[in-house]
Each structure stands twice: as C-alpha cells, then as structure tokens.
N, C-alpha and C. Protein backbone atom coordinates (compact mmCIF):
# COMPACT_ATOMS: atom_id res chain seq x y z
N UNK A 1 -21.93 -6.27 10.16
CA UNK A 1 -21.25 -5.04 9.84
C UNK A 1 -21.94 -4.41 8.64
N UNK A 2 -21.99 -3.08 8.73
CA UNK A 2 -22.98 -2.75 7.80
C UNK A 2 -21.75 -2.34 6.53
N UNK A 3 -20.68 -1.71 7.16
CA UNK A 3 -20.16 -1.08 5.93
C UNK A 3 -18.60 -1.17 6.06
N UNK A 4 -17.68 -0.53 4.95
CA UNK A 4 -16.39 -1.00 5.22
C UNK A 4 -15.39 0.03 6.24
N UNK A 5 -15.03 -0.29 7.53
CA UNK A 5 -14.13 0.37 8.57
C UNK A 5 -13.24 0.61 7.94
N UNK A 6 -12.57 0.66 6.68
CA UNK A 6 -11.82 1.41 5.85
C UNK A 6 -12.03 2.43 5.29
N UNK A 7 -13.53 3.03 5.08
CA UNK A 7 -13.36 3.95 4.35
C UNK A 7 -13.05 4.09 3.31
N UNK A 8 -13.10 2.24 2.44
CA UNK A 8 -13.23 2.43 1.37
C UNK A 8 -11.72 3.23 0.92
N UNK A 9 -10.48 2.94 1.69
CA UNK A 9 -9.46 3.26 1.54
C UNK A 9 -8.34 2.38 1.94
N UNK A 10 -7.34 2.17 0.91
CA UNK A 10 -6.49 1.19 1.17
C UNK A 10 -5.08 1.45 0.36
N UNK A 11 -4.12 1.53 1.18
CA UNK A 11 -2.93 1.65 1.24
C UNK A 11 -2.11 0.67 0.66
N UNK A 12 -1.23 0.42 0.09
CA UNK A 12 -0.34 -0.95 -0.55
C UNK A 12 1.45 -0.14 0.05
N UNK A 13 1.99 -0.90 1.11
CA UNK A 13 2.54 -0.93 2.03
C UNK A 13 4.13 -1.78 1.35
N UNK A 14 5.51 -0.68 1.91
CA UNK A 14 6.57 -1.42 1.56
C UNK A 14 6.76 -2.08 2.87
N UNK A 15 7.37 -3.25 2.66
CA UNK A 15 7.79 -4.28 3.77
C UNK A 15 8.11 -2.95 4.94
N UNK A 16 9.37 -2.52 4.76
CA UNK A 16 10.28 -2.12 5.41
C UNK A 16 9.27 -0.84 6.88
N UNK A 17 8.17 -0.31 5.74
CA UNK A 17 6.99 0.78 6.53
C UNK A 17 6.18 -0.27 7.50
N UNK A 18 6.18 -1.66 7.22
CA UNK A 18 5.07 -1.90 7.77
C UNK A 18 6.02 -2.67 9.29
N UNK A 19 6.76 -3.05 9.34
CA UNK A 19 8.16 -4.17 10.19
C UNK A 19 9.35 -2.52 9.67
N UNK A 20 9.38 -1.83 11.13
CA UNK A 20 10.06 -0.62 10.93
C UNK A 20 11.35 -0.89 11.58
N UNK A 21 12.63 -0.78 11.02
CA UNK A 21 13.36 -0.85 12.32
C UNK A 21 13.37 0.25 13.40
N UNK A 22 14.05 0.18 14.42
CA UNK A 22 13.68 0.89 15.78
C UNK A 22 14.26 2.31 15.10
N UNK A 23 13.16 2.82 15.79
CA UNK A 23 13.19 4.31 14.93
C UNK A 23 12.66 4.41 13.88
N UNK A 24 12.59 3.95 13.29
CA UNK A 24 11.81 4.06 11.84
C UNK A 24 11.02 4.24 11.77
N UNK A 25 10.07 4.81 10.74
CA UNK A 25 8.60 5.41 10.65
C UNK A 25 7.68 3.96 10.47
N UNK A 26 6.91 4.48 11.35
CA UNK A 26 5.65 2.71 11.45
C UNK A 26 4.60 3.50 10.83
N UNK A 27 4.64 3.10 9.33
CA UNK A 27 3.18 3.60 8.89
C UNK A 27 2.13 2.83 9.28
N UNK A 28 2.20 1.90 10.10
CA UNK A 28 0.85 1.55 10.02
C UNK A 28 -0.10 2.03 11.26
N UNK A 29 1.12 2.37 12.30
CA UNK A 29 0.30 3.09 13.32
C UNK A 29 -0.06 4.32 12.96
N UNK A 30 -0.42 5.09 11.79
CA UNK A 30 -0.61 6.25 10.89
C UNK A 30 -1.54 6.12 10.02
N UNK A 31 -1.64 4.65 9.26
CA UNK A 31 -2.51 3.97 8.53
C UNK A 31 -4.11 3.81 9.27
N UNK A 32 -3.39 2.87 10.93
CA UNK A 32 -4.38 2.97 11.44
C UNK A 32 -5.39 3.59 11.93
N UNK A 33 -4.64 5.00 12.21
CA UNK A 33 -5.35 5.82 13.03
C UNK A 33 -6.38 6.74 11.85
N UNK A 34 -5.60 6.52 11.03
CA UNK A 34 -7.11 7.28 9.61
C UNK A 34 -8.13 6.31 8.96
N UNK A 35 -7.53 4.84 9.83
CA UNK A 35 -8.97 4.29 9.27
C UNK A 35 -8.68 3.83 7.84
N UNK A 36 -7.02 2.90 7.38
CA UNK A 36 -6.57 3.15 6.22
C UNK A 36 -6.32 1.22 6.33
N UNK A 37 -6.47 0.61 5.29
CA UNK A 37 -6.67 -0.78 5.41
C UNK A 37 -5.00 -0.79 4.81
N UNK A 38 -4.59 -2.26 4.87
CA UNK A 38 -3.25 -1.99 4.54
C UNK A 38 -3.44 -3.80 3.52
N UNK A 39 -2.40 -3.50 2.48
CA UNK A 39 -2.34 -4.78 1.83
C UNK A 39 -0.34 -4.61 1.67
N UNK A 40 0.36 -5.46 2.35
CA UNK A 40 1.74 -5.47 2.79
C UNK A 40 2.73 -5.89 1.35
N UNK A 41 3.43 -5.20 0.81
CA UNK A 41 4.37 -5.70 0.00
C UNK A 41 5.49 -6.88 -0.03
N UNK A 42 5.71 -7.35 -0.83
CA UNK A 42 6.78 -8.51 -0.02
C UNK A 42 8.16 -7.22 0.14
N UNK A 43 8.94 -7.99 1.30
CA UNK A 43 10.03 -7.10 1.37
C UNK A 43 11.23 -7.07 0.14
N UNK A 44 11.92 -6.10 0.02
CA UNK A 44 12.26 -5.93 -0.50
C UNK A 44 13.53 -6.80 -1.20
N UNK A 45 13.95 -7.77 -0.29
CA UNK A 45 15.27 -8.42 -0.90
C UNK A 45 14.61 -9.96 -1.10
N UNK A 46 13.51 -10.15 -0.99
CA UNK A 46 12.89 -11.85 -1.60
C UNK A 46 13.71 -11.54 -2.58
N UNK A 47 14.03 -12.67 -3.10
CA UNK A 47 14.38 -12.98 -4.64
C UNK A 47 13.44 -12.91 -5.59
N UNK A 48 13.47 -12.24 -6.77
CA UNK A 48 12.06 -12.40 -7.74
C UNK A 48 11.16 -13.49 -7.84
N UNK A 49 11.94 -14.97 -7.32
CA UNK A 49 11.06 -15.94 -7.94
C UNK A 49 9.82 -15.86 -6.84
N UNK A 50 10.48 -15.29 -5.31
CA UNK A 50 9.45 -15.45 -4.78
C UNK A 50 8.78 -14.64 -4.86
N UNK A 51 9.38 -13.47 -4.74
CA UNK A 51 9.00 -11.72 -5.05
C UNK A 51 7.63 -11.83 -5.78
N UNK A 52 7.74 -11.98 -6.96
CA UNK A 52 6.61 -12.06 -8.44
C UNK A 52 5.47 -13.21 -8.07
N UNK A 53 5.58 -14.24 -7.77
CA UNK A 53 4.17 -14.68 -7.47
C UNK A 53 3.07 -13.40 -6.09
N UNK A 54 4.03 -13.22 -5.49
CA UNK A 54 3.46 -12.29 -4.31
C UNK A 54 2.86 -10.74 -5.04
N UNK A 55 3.64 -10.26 -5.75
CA UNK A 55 3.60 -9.47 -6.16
C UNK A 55 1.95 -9.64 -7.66
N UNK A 56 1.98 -10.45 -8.34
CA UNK A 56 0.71 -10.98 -8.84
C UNK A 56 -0.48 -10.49 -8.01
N UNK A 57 -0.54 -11.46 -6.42
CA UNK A 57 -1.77 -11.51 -5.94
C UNK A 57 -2.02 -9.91 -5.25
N UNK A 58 -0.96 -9.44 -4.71
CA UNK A 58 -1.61 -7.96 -4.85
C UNK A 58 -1.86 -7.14 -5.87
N UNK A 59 -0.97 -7.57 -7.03
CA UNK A 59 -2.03 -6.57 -7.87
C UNK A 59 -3.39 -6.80 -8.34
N UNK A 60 -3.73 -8.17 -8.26
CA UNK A 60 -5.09 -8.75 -8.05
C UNK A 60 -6.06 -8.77 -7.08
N UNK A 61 -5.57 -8.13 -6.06
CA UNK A 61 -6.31 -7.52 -5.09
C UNK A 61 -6.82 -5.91 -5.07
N UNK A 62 -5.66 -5.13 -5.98
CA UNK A 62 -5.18 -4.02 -6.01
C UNK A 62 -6.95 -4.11 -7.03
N UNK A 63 -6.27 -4.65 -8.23
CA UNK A 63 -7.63 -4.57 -9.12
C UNK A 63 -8.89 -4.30 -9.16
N UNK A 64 -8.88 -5.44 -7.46
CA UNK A 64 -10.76 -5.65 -7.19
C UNK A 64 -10.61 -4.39 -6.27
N UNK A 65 -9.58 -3.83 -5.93
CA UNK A 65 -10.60 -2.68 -4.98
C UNK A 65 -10.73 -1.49 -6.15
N UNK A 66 -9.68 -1.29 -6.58
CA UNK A 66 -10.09 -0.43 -7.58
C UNK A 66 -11.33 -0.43 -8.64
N UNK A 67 -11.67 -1.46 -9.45
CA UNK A 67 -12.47 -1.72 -9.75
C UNK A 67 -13.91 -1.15 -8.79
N UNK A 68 -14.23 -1.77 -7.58
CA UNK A 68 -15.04 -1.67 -6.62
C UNK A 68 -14.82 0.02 -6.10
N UNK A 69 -13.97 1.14 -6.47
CA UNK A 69 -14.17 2.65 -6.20
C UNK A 69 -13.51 3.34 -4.92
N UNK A 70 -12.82 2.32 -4.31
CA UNK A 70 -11.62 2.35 -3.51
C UNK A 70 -10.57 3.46 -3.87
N UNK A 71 -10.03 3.73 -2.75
CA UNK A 71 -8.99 4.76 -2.98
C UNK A 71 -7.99 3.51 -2.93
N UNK A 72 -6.56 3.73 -3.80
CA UNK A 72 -5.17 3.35 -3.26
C UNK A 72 -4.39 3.73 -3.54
N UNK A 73 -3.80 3.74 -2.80
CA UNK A 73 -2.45 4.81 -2.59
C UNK A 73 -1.04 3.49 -2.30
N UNK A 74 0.28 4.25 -2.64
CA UNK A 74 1.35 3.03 -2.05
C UNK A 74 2.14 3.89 -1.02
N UNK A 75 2.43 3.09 -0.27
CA UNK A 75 3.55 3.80 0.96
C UNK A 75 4.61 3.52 0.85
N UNK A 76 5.48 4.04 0.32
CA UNK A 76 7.07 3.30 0.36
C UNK A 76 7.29 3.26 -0.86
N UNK A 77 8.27 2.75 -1.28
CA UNK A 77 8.40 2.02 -3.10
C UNK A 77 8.44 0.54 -2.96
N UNK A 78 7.90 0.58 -4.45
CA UNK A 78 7.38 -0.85 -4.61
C UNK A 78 7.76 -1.72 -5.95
N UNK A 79 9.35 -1.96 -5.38
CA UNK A 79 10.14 -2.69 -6.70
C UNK A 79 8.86 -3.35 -7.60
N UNK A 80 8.84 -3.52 -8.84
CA UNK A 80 7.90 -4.84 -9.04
C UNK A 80 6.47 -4.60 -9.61
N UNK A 81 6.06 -3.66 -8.40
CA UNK A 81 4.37 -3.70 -8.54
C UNK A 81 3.93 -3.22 -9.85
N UNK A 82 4.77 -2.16 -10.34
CA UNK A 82 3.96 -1.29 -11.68
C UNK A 82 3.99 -2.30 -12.50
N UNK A 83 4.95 -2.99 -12.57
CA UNK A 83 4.46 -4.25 -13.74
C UNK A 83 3.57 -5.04 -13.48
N UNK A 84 3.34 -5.49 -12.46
CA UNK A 84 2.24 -6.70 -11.76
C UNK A 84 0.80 -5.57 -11.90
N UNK A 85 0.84 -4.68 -11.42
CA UNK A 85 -0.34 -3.99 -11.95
C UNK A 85 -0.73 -3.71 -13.49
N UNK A 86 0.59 -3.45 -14.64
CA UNK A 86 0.26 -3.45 -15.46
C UNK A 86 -0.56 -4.57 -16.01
N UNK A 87 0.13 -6.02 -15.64
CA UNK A 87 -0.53 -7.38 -16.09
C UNK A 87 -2.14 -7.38 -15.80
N UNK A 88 -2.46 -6.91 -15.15
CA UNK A 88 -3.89 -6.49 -14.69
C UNK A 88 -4.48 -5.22 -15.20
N UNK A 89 -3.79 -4.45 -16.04
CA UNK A 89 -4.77 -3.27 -16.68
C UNK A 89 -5.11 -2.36 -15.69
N UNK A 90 -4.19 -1.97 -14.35
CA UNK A 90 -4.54 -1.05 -13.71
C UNK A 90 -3.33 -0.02 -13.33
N UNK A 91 -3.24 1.19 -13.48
CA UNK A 91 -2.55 2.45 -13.17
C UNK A 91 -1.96 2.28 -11.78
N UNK A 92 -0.82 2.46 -11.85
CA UNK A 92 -0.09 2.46 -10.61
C UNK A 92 -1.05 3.41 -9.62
N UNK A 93 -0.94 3.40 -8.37
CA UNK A 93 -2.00 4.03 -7.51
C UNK A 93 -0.56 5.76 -6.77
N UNK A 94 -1.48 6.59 -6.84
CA UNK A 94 -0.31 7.57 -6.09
C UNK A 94 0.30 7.45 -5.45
N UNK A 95 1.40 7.67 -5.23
CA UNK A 95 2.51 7.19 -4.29
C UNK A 95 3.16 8.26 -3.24
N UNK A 96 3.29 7.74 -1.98
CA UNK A 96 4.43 8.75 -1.33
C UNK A 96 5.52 7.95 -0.60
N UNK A 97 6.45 8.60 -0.38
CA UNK A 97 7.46 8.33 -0.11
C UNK A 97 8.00 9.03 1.65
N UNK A 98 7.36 8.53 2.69
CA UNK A 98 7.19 9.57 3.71
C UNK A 98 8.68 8.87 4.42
N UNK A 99 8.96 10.25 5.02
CA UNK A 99 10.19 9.71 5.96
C UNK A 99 10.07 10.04 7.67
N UNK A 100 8.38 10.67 7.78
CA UNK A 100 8.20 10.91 8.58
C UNK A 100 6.74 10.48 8.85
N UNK A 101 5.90 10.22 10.19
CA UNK A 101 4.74 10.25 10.22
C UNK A 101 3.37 11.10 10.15
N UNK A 102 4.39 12.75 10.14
CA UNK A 102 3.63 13.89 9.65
C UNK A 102 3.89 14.09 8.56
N UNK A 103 4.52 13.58 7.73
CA UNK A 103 4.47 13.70 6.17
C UNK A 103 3.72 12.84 5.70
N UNK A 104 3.76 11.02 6.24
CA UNK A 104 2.34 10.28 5.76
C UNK A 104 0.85 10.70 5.98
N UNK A 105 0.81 11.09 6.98
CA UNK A 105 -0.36 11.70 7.61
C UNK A 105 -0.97 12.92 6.41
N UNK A 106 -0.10 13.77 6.29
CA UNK A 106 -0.29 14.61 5.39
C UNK A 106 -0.52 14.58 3.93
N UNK A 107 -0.28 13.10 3.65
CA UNK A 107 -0.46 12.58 2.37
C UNK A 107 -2.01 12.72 2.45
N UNK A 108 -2.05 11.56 3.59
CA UNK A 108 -3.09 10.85 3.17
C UNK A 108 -4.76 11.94 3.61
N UNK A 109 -4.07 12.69 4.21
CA UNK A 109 -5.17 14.05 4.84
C UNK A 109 -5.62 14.59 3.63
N UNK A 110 -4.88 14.73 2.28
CA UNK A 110 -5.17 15.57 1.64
C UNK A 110 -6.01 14.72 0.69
N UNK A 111 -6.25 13.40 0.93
CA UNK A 111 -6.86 12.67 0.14
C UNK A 111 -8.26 13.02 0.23
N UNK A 112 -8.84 12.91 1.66
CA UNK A 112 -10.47 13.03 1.68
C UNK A 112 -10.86 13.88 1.33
C-alpha cells in the first residue's frame, strides 16, 4: 500500500454513532463513504474505572495522528476525552454533533 485510504483523516466516534439504535444515525456508513478512519469511544455508561483507561489509549492515539498532520474531528460527545487529551498536550479536535447524516456529511465536506 503506498499511502493512507484515509486521507489522512480520522474521526473519534461516540459509542452510541457508531452501534446506532434502529433509526438512528450510523455515522459510520457516512464516515465510510468519505474515506474517514474511525477510532470508537467507549460508550457512554462504562463506569469511569473502565471508561478512563479506554479513554487514555485514544487520546494516545489521538496524539500520534495529530502529531503525524492528520485531520480529527469527534462525532458525537465525548464524556471524558478533553481531559484524556489534555494529559497528552493535545487540543480537543472540532466537534459536531449531527442528528442527521446530511448534517455529518456536511461537516465533514467542509473540511477538505
């Protein structure tokens, strides 16, 4: 593979967007179709103890792409993360809050 099928773009995903209930907006079939890598949040009702170790390794992932010139963006809200990113010295990434799949779409359109 020569290069990254992301586009060098990557999304940080609430549980609930990525495991939609019926009806619910599936960002990832939205994610996918722009070519948008996804790194999954823990859901939302873990308990912190488990919550926060999880929450660590993505922002340590969050880090190296940023670092490396990556776009990221979050989909959903993300109890937790701004602190787990803070512990790592990195800026929360822009956020939207879509309730629809033409409103994610539209986020992320206006990115490139």
């Amino acid at each position: 593979m020569d290069g990254d099928e992301r586009g060098r773009r990557v999304a940080v995903v609430a549980d609930e967007l990525v495991n939609p209930t019926v009806g619910g907006l599936d960002a990832m079939a939205v994610l996918e179709h722009g070519g948008w890598g996804v790194i999954q949040l823990p859901a939302a009702w873990f308990p912190e103890a488990v919550a926060a170790p999880l929450l660590e390794q993505v922002a340590e992932h969050v880090e190296e792409f940023v670092r490396h010139g990556y776009d990221v963006v979050l989909v959903g809200e993300g109890a937790g993360l701004e602190q787990a990113l803070a512990a790592v010295h990195v800026a929360p990434p822009d956020a939207v809050s879509p309730h629809t799949a033409a409103e994610l779409h539209a986020f992320l359109a206006a990115r490139c």
